[in-house]
C-alpha atoms as a PDB file:
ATOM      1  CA  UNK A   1      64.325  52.207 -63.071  1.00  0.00           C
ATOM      2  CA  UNK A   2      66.187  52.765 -66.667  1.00  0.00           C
ATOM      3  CA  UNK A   3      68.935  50.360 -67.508  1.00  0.00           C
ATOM      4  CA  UNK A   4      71.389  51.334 -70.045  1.00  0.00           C
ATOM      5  CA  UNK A   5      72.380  48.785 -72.266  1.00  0.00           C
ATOM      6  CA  UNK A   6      75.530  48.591 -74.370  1.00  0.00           C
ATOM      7  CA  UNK A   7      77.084  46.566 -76.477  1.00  0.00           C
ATOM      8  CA  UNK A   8      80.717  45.822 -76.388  1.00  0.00           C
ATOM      9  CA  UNK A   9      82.658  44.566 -79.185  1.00  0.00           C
ATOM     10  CA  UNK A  10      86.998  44.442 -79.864  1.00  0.00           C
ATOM     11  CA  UNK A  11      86.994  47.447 -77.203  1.00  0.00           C
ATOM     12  CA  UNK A  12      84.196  49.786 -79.014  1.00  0.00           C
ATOM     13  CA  UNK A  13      80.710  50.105 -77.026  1.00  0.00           C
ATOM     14  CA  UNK A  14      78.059  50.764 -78.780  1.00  0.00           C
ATOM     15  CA  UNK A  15      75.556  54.056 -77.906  1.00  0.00           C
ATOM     16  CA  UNK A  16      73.962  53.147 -74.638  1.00  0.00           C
ATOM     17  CA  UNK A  17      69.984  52.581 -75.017  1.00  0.00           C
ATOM     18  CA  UNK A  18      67.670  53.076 -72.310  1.00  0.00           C
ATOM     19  CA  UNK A  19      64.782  50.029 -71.044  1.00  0.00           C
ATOM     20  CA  UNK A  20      62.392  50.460 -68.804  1.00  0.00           C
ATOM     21  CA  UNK A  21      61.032  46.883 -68.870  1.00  0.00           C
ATOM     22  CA  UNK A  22      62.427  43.385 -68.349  1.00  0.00           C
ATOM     23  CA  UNK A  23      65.655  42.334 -68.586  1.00  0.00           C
ATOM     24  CA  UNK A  24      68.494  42.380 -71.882  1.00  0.00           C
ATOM     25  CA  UNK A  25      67.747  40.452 -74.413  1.00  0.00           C
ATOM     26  CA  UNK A  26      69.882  37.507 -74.009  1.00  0.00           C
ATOM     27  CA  UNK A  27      70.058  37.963 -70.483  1.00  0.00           C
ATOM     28  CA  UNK A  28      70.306  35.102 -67.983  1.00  0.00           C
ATOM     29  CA  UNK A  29      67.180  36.676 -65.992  1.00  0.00           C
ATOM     30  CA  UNK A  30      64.956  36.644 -69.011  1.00  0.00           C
ATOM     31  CA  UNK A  31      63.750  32.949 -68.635  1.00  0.00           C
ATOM     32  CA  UNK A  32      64.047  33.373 -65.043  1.00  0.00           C
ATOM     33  CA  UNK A  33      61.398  36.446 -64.759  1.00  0.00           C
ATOM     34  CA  UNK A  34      59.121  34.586 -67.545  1.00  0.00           C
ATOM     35  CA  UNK A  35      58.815  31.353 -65.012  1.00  0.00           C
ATOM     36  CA  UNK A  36      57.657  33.802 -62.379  1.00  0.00           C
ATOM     37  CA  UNK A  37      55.124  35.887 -64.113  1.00  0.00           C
ATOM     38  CA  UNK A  38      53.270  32.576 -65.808  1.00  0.00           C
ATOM     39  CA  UNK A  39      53.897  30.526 -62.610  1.00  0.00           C
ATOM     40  CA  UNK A  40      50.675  30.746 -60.966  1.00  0.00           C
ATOM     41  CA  UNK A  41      48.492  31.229 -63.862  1.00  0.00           C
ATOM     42  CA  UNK A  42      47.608  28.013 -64.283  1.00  0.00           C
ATOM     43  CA  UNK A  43      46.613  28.187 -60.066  1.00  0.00           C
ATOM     44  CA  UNK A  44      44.029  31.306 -61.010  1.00  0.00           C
ATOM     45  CA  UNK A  45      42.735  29.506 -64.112  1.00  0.00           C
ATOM     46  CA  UNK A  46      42.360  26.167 -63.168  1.00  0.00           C
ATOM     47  CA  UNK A  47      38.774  26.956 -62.077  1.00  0.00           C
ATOM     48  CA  UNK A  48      36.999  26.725 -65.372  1.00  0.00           C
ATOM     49  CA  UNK A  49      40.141  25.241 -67.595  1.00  0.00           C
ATOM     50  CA  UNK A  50      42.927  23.305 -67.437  1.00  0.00           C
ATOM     51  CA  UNK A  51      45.918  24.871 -68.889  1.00  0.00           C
ATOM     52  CA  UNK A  52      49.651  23.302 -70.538  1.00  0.00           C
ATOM     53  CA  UNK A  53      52.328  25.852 -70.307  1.00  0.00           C
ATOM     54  CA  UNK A  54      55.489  24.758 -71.886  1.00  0.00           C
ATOM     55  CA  UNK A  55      58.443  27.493 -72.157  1.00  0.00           C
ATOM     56  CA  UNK A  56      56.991  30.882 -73.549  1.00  0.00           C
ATOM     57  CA  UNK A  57      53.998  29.176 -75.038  1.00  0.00           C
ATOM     58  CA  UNK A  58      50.629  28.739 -73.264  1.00  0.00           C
ATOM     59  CA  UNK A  59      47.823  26.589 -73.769  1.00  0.00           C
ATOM     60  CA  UNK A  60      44.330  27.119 -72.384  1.00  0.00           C
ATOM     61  CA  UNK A  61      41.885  24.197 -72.839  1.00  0.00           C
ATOM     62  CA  UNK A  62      37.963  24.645 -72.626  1.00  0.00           C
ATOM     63  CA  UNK A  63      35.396  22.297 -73.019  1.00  0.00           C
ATOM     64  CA  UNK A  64      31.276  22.247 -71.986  1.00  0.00           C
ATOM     65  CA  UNK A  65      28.133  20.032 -72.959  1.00  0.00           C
ATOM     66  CA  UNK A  66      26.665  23.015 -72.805  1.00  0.00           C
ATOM     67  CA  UNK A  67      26.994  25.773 -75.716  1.00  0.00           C
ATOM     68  CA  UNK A  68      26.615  28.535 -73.177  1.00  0.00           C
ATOM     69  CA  UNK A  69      28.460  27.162 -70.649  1.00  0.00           C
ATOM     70  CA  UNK A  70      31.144  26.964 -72.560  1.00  0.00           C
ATOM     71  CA  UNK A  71      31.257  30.355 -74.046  1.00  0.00           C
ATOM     72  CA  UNK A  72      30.864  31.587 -70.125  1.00  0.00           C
ATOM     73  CA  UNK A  73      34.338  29.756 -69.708  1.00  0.00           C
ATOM     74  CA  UNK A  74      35.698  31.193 -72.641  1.00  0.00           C
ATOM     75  CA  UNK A  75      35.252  35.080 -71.393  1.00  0.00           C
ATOM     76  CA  UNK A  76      36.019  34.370 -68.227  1.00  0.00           C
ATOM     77  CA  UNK A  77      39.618  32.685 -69.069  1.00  0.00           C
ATOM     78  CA  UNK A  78      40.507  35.136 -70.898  1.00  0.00           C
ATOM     79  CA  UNK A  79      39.432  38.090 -68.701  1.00  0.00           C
ATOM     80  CA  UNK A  80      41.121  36.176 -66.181  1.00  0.00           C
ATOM     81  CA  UNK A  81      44.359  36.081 -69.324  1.00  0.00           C
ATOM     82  CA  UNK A  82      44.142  39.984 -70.259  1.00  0.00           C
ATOM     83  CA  UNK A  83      44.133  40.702 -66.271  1.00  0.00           C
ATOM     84  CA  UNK A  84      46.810  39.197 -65.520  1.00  0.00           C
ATOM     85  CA  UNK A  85      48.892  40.307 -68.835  1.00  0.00           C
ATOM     86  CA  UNK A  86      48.136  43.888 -68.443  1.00  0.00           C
ATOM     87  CA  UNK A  87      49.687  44.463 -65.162  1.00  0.00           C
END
């Protein structure tokens, strides 16, 4: 789908610009779309961290006795983090 996006200013409109992705910056669906995508992430990561999400910023906590355990946690997290990123 390719929006066009223009600006309108005093009755002039600006060239229109294509986007593929997301919604307009300044867009009323922008913060909407972000509480979706991040929404369940802490519900898929929760198994090995807990995690504090707080507007656009993300926090994922990670702690072990255990030196090895806890750098098991750490890859998986953020495998778990790129996965769901890169879709």
């Amino acid at each position: 789908m390719l929006n066009r996006l223009k600006i309108y200013l005093h009755n002039k409109s600006s060239i229109g610009l294509g986007s593929r992705h997301g919604a307009p910056q300044g867009s009323v669906l922008g913060p909407l779309q972000l509480n979706v995508y991040i929404n369940n992430f802490p519900c898929i990561i929760n198994k090995v961290s807990n995690t504090i999400l707080f507007a656009d910023d993300t926090n994922i906590l990670v702690s072990s006795d255990d030196l090895n355990e806890l750098n098991s946690k750490i890859k998986f997290s953020s495998a778990l983090y790129l996965k769901m990123v890169s879709k």
